[in-house]
C-alpha atoms as a PDB file:
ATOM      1  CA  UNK A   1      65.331  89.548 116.993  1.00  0.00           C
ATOM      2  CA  UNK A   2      61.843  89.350 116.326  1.00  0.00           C
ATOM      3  CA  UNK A   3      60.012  86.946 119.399  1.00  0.00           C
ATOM      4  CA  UNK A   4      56.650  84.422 119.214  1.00  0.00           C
ATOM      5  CA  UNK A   5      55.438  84.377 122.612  1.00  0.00           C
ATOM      6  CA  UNK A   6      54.755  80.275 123.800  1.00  0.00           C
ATOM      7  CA  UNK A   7      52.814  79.250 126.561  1.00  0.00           C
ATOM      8  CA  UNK A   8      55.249  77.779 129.100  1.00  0.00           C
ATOM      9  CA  UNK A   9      55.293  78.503 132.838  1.00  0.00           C
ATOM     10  CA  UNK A  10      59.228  78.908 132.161  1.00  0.00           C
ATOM     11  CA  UNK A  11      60.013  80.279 128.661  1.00  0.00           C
ATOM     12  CA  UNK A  12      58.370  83.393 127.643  1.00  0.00           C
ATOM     13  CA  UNK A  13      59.239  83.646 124.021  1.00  0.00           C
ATOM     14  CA  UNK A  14      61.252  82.045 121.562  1.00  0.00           C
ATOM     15  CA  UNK A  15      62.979  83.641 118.031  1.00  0.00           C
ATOM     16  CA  UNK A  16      64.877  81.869 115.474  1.00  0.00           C
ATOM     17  CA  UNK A  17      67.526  83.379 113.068  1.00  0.00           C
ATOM     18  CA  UNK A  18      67.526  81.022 109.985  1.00  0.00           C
ATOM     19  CA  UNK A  19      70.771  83.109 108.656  1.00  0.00           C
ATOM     20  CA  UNK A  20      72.733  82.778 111.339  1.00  0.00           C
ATOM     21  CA  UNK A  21      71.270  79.984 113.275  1.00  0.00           C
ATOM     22  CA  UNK A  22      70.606  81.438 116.668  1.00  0.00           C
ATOM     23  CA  UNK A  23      67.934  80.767 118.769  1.00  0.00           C
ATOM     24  CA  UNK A  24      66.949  83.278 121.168  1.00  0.00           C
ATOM     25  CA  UNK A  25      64.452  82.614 124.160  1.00  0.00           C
ATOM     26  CA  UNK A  26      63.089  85.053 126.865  1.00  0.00           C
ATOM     27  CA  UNK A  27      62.677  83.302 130.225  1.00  0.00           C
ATOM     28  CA  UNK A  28      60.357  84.312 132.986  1.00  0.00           C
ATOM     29  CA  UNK A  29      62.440  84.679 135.463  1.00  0.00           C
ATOM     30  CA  UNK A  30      65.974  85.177 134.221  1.00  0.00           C
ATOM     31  CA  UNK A  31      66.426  87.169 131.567  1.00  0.00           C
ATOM     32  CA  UNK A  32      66.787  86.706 127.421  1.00  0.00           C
ATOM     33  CA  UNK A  33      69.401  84.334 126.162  1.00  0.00           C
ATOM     34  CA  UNK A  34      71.113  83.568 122.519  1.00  0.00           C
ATOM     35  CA  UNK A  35      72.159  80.159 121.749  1.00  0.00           C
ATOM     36  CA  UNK A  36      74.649  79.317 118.214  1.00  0.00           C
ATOM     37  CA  UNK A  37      74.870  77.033 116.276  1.00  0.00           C
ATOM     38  CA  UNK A  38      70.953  75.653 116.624  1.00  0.00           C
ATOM     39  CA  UNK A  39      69.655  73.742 113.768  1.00  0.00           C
ATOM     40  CA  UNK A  40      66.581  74.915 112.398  1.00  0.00           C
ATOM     41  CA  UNK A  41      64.654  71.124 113.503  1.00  0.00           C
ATOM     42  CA  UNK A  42      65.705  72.183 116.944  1.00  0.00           C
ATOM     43  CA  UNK A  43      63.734  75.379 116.608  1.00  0.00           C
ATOM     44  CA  UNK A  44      60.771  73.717 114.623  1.00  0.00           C
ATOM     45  CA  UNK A  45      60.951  71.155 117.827  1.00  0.00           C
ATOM     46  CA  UNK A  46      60.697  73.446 120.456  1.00  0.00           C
ATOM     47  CA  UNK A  47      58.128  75.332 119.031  1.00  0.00           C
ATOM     48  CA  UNK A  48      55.864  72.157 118.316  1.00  0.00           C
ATOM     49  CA  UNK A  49      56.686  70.498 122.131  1.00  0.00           C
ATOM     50  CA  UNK A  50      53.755  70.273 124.503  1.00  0.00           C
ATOM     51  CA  UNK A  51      56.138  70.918 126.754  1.00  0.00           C
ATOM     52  CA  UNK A  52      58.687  73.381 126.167  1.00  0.00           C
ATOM     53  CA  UNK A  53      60.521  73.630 129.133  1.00  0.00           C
ATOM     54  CA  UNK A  54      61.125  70.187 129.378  1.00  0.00           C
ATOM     55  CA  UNK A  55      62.564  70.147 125.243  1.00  0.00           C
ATOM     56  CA  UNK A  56      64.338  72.957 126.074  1.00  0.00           C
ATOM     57  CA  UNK A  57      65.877  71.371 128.991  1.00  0.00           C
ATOM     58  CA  UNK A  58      66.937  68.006 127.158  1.00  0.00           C
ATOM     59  CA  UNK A  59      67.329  68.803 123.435  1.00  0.00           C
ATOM     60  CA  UNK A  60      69.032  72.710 123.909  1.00  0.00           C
ATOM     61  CA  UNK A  61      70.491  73.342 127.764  1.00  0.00           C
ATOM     62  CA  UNK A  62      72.190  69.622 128.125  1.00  0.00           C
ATOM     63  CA  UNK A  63      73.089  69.273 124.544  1.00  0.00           C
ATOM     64  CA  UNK A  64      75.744  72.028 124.849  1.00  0.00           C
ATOM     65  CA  UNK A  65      74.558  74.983 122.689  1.00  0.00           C
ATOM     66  CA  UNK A  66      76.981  77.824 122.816  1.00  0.00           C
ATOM     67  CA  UNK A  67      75.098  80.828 124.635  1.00  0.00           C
ATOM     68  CA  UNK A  68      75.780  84.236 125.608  1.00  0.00           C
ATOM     69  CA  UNK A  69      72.939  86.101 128.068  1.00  0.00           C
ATOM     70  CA  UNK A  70      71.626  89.494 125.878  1.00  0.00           C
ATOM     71  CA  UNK A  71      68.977  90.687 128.537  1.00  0.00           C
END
């Protein structure tokens, strides 16, 4: 999956399938991660949050997103 890099002192880059609706982030520190099942305003979120760690903590990692680590 193709990846846009973002500035964020903890995500790396971020890539969204609109097919299939997984989101993909590389992290700095641990690796690259899929989550399913994303809707495509969580992706266009993300991507437009001043902070994206912190949208990425509340709207994606505690909102229950299937994942699977892929790097």
């Amino acid at each position: 999956m193709n990846r846009v890099p973002v500035s964020s002192s903890n995500l790396q880059s971020v890539g969204y399938d609109q097919a299939t609706h997984v989101l993909e982030i590389a992290f700095h520190s641990s690796g690259i991660y899929q989550y399913s099942n994303v809707p495509a305003h969580i992706h266009s979120g993300l991507m437009s949050a001043p902070s994206k760690g912190q949208y990425f903590d509340t709207h994606i990692k505690k909102a229950g997103y299937p994942y699977r680590k892929v790097g």
